[in-house]
C-alpha atoms as a PDB file:
ATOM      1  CA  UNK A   1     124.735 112.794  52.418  1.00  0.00           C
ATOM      2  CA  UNK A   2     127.677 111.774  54.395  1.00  0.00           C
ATOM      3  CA  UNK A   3     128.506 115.659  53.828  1.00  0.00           C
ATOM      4  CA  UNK A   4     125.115 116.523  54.923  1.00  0.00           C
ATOM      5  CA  UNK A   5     125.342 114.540  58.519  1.00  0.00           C
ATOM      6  CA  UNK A   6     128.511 115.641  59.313  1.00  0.00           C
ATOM      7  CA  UNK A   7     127.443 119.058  59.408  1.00  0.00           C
ATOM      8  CA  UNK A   8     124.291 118.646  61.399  1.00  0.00           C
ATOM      9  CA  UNK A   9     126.542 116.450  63.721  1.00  0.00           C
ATOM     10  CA  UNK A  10     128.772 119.404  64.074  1.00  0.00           C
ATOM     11  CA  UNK A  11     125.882 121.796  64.756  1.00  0.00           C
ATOM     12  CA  UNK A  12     124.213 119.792  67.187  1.00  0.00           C
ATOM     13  CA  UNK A  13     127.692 119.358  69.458  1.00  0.00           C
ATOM     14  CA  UNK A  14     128.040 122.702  69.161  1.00  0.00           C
ATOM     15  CA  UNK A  15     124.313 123.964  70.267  1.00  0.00           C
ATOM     16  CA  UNK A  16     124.849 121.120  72.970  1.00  0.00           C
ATOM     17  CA  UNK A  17     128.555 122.720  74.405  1.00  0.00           C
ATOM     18  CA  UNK A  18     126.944 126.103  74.080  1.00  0.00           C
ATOM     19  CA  UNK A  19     123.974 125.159  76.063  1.00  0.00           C
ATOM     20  CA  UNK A  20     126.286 123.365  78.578  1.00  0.00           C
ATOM     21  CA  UNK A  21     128.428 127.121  79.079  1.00  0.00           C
ATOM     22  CA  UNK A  22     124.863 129.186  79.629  1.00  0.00           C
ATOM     23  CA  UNK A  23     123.839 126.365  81.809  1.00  0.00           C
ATOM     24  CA  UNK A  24     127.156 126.783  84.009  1.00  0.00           C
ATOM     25  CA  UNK A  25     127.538 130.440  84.448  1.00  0.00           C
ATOM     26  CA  UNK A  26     124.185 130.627  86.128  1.00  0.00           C
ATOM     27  CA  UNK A  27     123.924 127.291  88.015  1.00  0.00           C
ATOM     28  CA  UNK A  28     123.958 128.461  92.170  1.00  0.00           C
ATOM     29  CA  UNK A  29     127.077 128.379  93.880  1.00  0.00           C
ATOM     30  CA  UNK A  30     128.037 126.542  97.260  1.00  0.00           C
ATOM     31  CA  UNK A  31     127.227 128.588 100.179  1.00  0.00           C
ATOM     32  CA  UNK A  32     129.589 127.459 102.667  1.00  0.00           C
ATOM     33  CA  UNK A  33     130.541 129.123 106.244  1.00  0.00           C
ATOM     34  CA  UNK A  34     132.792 131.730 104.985  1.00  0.00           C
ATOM     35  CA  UNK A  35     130.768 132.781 101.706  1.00  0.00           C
ATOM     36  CA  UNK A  36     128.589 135.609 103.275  1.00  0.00           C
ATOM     37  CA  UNK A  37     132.611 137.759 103.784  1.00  0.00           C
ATOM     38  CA  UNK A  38     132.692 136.572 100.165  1.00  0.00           C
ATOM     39  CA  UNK A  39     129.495 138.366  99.136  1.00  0.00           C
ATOM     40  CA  UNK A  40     129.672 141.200 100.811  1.00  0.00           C
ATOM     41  CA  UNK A  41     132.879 142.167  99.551  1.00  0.00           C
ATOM     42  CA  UNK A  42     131.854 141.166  95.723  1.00  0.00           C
ATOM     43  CA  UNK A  43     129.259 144.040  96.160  1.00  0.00           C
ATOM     44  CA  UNK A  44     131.908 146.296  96.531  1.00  0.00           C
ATOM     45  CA  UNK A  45     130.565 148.715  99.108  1.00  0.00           C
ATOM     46  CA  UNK A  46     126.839 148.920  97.081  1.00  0.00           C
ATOM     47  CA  UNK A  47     123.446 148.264  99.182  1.00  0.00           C
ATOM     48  CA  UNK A  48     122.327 144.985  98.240  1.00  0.00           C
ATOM     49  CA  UNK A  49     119.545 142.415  99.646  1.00  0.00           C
ATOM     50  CA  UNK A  50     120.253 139.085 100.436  1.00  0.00           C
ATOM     51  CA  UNK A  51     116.922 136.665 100.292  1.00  0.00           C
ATOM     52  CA  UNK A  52     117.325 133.469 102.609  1.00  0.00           C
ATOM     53  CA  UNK A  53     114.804 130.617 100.632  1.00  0.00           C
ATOM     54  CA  UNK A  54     113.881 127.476  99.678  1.00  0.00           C
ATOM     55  CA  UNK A  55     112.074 125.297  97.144  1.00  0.00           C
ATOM     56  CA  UNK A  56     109.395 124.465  99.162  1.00  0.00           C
ATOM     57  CA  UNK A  57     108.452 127.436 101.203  1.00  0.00           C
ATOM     58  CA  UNK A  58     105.422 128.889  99.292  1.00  0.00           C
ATOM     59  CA  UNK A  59     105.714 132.582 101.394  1.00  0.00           C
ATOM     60  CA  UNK A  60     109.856 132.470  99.859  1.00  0.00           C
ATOM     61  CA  UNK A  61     108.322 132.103  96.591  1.00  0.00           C
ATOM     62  CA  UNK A  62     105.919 134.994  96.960  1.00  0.00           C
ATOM     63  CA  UNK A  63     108.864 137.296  97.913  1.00  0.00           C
ATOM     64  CA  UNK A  64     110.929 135.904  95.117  1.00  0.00           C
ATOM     65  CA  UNK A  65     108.145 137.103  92.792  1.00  0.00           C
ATOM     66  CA  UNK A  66     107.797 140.329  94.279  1.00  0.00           C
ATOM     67  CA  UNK A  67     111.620 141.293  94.229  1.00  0.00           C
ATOM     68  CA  UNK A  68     111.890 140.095  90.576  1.00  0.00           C
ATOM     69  CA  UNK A  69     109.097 142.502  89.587  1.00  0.00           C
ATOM     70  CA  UNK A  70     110.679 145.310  92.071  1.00  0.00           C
ATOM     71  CA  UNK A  71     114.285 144.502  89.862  1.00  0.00           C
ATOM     72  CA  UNK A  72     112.335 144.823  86.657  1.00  0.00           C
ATOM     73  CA  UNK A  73     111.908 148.436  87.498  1.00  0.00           C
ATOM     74  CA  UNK A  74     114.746 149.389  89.622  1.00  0.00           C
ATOM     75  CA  UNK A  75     117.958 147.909  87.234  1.00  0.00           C
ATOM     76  CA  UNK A  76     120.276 148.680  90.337  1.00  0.00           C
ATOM     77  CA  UNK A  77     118.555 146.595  92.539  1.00  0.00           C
ATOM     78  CA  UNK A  78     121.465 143.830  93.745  1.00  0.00           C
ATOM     79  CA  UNK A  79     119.893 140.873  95.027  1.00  0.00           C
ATOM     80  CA  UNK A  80     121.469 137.795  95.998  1.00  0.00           C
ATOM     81  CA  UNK A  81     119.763 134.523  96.671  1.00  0.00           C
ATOM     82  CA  UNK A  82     120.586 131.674  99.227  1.00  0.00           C
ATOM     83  CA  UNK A  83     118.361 128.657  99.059  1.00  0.00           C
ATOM     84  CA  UNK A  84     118.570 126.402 102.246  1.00  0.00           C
ATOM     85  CA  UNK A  85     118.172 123.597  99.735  1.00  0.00           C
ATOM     86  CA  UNK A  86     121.242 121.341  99.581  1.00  0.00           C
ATOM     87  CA  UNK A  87     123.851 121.986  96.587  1.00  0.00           C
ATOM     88  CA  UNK A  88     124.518 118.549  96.607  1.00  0.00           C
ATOM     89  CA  UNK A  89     121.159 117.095  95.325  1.00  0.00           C
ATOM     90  CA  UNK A  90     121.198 117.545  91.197  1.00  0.00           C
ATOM     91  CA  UNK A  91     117.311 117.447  91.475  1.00  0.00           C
ATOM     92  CA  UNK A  92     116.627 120.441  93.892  1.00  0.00           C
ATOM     93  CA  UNK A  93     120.116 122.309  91.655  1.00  0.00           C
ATOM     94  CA  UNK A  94     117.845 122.263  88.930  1.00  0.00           C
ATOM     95  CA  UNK A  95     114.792 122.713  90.188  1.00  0.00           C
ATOM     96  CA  UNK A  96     116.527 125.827  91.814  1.00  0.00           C
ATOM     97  CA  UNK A  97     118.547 126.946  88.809  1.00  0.00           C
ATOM     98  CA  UNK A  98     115.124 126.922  86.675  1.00  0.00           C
ATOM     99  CA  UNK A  99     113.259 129.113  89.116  1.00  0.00           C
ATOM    100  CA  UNK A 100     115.415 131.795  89.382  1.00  0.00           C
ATOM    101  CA  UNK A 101     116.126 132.087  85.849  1.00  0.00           C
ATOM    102  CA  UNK A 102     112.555 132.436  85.311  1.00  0.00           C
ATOM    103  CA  UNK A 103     112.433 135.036  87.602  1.00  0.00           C
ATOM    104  CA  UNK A 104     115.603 136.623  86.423  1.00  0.00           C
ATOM    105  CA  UNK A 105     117.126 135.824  89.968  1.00  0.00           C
ATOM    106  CA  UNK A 106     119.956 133.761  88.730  1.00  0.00           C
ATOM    107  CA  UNK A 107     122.762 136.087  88.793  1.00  0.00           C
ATOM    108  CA  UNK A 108     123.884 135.444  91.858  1.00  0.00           C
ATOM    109  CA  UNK A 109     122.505 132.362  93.120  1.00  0.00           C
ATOM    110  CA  UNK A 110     123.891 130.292  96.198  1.00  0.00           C
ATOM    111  CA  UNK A 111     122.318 127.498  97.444  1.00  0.00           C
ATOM    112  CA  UNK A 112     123.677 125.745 101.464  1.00  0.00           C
ATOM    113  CA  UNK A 113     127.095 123.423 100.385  1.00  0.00           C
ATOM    114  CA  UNK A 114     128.363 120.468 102.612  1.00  0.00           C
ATOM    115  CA  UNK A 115     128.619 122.377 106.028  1.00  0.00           C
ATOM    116  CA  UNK A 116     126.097 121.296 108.696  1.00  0.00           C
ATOM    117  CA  UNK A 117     123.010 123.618 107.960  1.00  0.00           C
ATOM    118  CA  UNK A 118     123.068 124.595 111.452  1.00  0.00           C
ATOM    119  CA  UNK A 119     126.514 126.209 110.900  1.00  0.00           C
ATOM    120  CA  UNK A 120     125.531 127.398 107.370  1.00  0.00           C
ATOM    121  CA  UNK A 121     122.345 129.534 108.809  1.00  0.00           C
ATOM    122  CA  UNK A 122     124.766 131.064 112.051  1.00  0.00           C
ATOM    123  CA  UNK A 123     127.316 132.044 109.733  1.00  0.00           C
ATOM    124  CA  UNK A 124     124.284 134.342 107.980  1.00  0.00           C
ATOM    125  CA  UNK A 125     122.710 135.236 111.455  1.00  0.00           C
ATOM    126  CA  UNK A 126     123.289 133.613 114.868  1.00  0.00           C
ATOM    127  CA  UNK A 127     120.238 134.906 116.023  1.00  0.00           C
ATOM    128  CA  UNK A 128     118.659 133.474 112.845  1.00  0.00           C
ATOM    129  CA  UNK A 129     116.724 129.640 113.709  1.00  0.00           C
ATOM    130  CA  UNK A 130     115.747 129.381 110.472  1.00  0.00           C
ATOM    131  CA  UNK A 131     112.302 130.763 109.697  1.00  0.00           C
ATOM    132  CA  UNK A 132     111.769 131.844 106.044  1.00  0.00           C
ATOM    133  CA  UNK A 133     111.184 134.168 104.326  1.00  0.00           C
ATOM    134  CA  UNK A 134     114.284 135.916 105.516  1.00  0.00           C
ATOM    135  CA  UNK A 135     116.052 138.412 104.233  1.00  0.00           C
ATOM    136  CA  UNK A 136     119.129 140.506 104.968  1.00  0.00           C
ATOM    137  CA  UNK A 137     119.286 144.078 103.568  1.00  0.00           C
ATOM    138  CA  UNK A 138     122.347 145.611 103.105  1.00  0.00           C
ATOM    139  CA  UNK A 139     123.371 148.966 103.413  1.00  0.00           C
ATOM    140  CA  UNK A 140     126.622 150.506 101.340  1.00  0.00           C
ATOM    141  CA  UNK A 141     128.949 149.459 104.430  1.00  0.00           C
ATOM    142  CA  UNK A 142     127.713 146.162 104.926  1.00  0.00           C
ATOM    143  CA  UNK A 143     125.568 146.191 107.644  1.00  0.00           C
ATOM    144  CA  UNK A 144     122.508 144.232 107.611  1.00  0.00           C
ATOM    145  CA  UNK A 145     118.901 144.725 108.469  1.00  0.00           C
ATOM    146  CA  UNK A 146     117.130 141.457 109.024  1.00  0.00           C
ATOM    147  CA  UNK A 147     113.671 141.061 107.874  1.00  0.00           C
ATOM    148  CA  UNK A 148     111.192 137.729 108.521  1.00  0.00           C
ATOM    149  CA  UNK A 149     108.206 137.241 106.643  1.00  0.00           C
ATOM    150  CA  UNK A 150     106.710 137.761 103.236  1.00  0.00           C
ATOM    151  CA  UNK A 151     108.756 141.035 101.806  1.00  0.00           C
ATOM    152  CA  UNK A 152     105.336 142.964  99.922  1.00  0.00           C
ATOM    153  CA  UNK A 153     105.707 145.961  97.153  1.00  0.00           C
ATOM    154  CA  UNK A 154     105.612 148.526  99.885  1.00  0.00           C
ATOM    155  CA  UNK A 155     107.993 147.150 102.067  1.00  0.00           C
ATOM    156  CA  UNK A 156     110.205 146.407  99.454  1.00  0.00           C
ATOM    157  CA  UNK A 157     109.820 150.449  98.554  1.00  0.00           C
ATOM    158  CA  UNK A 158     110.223 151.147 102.085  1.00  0.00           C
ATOM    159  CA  UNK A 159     113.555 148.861 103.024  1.00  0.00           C
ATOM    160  CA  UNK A 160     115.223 150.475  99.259  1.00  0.00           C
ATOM    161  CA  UNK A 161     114.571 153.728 100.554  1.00  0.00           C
ATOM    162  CA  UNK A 162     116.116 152.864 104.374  1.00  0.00           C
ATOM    163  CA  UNK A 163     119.322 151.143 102.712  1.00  0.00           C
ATOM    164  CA  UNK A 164     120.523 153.793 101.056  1.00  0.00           C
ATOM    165  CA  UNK A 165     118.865 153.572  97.086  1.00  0.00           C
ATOM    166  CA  UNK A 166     117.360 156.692  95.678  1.00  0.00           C
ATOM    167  CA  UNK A 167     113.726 155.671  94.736  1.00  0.00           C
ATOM    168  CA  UNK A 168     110.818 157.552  93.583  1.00  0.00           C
ATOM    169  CA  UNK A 169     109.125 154.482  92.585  1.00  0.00           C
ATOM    170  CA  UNK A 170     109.691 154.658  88.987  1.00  0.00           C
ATOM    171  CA  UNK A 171     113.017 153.855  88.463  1.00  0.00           C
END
């Protein structure tokens, strides 16, 4: 017996650690001032979109869902989330983490650090004042396109084809 529940101890450490290492590799990361240099160069010269959102902004959610489908088909498709919500709070982490994994979003997840918001949302876009949905698209040298507003199938089709991805919309 004593047998017995050391090996269920064992297993249930190990399924716990385990859990723990998935859990980290996809939690968001701090988006601080300087992290946008940081992300562009990570996508190594390769159009990307970058989708400005937050927890409680029901019209970010809506574009969420409609780039996760649009990634479903096109497997290229880089996308890179910022939530405005804090990194900080543990609740709104999770809440966050959970979302985009649902959605498949999770990969490369960044959600605003300890810098003044203010600062965090000028070092995406000065011009930006903070209206969501935003989102940044990305062309193969870096420059951006900045789009407000719900992003819908056909724009989505539309801004892939104007950053540079080949799509016949069945990819």
């Amino acid at each position: 017996m004593l047998r017995g529940l050391c090996v269920l101890l064992y297993l249930l450490v190990s399924l716990t650690a385990s859990a723990n290492t998935h859990n980290a590799q996809v939690a968001p990361k701090a988006f601080e001032p300087e992290s946008l240099k940081g992300i562009i160069k990570a996508q190594r010269g390769q159009p990307f979109v970058l989708v400005v959102w937050s927890l409680d902004c029901e019209y970010c959610q809506t574009s969420l869902r409609n780039l996760a489908d649009k990634k479903r088909k096109v497997k290229k498709l880089r996308i890179v989330t910022v939530s405005t919500d804090m990194f900080a709070d543990e609740q709104s982490l999770g809440l966050m983490q959970d979302r985009l994994q649902q959605l498949n979003l999770a990969e490369n997840a960044w959600a605003f650090g300890a810098a003044p918001p203010e600062q965090l949302r000028y070092s995406i876009d000065p011009l930006w004042h903070g209206e969501m949905p935003r989102s940044y698209w990305f062309d193969a040298k870096g420059k951006a396109h900045a789009v407000s507003g719900v992003l819908l199938p056909k724009q989505i089709d539309q801004l892939l084809q104007n950053q540079g991805f080949i799509y016949t919309g069945s990819q």
